[in-house]
Structure formats: structure tokens, C-alpha cells
C-alpha atoms as a PDB file:
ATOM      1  CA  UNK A   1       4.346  12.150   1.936  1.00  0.00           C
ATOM      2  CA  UNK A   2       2.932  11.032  -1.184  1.00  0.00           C
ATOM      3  CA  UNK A   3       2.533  14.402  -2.854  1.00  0.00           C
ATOM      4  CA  UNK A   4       6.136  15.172  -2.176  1.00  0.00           C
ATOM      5  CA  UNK A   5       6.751  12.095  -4.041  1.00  0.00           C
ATOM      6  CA  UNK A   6       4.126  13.149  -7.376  1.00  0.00           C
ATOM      7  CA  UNK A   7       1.520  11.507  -6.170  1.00  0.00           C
ATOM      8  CA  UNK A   8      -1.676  13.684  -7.453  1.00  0.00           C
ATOM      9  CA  UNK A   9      -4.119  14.584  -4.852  1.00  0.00           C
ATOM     10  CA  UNK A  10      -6.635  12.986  -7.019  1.00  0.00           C
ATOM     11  CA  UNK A  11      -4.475   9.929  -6.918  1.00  0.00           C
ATOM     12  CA  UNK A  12      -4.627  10.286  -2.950  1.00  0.00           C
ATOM     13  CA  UNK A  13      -8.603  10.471  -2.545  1.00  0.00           C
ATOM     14  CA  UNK A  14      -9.250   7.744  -5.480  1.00  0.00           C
ATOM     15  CA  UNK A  15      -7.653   5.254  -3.168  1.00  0.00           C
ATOM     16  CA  UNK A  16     -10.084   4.148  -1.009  1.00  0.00           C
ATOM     17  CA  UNK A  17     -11.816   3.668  -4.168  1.00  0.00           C
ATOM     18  CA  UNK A  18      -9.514   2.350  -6.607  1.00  0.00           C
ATOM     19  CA  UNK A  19     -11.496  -0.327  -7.993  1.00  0.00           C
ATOM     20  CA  UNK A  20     -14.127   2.743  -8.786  1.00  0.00           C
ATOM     21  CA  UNK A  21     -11.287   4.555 -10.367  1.00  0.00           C
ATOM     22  CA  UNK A  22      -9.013   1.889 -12.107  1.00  0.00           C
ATOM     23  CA  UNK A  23      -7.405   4.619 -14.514  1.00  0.00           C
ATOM     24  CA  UNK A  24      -5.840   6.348 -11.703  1.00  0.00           C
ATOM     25  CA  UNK A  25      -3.800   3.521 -11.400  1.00  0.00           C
ATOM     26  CA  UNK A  26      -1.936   1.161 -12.867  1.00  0.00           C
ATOM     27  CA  UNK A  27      -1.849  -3.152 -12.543  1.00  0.00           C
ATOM     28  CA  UNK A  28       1.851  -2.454 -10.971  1.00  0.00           C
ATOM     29  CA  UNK A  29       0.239   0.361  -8.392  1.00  0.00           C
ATOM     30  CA  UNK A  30      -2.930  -1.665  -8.020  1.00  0.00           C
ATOM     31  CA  UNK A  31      -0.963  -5.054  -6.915  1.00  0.00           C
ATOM     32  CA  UNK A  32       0.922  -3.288  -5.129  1.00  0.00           C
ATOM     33  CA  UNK A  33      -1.907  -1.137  -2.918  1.00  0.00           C
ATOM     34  CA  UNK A  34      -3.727  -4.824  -2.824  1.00  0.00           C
ATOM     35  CA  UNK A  35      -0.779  -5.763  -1.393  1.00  0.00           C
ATOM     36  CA  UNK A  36      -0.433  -3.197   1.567  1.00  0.00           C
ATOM     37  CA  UNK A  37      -4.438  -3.061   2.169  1.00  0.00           C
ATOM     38  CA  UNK A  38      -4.030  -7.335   2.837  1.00  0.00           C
ATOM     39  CA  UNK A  39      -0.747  -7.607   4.668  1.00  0.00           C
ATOM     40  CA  UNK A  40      -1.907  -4.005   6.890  1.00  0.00           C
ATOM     41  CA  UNK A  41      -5.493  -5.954   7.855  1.00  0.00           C
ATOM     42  CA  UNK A  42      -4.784  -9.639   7.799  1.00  0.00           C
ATOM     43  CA  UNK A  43      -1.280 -10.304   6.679  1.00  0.00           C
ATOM     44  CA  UNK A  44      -1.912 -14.294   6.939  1.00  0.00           C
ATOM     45  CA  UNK A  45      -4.617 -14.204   3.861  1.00  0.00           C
ATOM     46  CA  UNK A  46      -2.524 -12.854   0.541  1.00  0.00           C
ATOM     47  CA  UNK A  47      -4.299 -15.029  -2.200  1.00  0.00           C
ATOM     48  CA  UNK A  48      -1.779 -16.840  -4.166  1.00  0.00           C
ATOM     49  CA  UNK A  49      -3.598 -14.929  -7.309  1.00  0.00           C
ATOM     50  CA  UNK A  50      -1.953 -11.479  -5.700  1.00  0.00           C
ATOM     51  CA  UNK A  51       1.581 -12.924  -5.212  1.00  0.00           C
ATOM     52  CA  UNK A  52       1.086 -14.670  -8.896  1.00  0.00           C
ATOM     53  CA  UNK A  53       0.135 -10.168  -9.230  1.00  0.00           C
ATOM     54  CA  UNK A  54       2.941  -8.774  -7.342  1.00  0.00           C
ATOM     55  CA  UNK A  55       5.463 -11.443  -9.499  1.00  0.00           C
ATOM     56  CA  UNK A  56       4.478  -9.762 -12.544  1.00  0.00           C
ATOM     57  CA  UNK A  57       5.365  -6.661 -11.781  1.00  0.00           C
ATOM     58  CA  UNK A  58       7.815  -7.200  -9.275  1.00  0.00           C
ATOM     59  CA  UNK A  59      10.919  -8.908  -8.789  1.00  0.00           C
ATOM     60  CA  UNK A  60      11.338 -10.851  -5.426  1.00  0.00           C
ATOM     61  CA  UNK A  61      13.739  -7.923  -3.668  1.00  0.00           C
ATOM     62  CA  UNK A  62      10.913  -5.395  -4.577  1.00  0.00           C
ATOM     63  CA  UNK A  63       8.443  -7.667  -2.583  1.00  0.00           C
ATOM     64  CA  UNK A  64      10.601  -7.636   0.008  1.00  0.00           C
ATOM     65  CA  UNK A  65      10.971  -4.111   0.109  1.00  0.00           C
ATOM     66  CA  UNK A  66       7.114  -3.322   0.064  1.00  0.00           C
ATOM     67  CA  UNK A  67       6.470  -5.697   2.992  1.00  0.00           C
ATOM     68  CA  UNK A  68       9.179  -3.715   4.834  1.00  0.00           C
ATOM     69  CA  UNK A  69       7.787  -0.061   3.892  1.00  0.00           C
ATOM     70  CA  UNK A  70       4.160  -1.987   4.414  1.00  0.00           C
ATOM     71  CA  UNK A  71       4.984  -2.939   8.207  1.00  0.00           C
ATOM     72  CA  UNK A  72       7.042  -0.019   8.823  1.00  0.00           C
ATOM     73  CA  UNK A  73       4.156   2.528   8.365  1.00  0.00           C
ATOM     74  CA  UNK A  74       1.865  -0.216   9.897  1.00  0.00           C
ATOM     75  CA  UNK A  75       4.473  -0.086  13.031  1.00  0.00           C
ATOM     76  CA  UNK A  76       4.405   4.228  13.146  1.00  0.00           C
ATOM     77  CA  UNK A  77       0.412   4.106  12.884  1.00  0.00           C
ATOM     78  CA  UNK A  78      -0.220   1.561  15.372  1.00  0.00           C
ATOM     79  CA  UNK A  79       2.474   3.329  17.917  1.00  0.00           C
ATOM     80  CA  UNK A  80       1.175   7.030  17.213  1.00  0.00           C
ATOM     81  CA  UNK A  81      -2.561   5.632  17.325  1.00  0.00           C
ATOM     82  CA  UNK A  82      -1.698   3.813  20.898  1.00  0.00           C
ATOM     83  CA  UNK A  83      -0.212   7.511  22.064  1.00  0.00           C
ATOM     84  CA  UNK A  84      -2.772   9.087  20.477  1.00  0.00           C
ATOM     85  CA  UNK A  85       0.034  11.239  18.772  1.00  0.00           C
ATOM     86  CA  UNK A  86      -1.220  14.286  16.373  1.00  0.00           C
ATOM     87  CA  UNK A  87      -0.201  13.647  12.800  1.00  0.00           C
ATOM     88  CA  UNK A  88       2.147  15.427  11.299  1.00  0.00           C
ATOM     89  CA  UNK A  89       3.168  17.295   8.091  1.00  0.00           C
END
């Protein structure tokens, strides 16, 4: 899904690694995959130093909306994984 929206495939692999490849990305993107990577594997720890992140570059209705997308794909992964679907492309 990324590539379809631009996303470079180089993009894609660097990030598991982002902090290894910092200018892939930039503060905005990096808050923002912080941001999924904490609320996906403990959603009761986000630092008040990544919210103070996340209100730099985003206004409060664009938090909102990456929790939502954040949860939603957390949702469809958790539900396929439980199924054990095959992913799709």
C-alpha cells in the first residue's frame, strides 16, 4: 500500500532501521512512525517527549487520525494473524 502511495521501496526496507537511515525520513515521518511503533506494542507508554514530537508537526485532528489508521491496521493484522489469513496485494 505504501508504494501506491510514493513511498520508495528504499523508504519501505529503511524502516525497521530508521534511526540507521535518518535521511530517508523526515522529523514529521519519524514522529509519526515513533508514534505507530509505541501505540502498535505498548500503547500505554507514549513519552510525553513524542506527543511534545507529534504537536510539532501535527495538529490535534491529525493525531487523532494516526491513532485511528494506527489501530485500524493493528485491528486487520491481529484478525488476519489469528486466521492465519495469506496477505494480500
Amino acid at each position: 500500500m505504501a508504494k501506491q502511495f510514493g513511498v520508495s521501496e528504499e523508504s519501505i526496507d529503511a524502516m525497521a532501521d530508521k534511526e540507521d537511515n535518518p535521511h530517508l525520513f523526515t522529523e514529521r515521518e519519524l514522529a509519526a512512525l515513533e508514534f505507530a511503533e509505541v501505540v502498535t506494542k505498548d500503547s500505554n507508554n507514549v513519552s510525553d517527549d513524542l506527543w511534545n514530537r507529534l504537536r510539532k508537526h501535527f495538529d490535534e485532528g491529525e493525531i487523532i487520525e494516526l491513532a485511528c489508521v494506527i489501530g485500524v491496521f493493528n485491528y486487520f493484522n491481529r484478525f488476519n494473524n489469528a486466521f492465519n489469513m495469506d496477505i494480500t496485494k
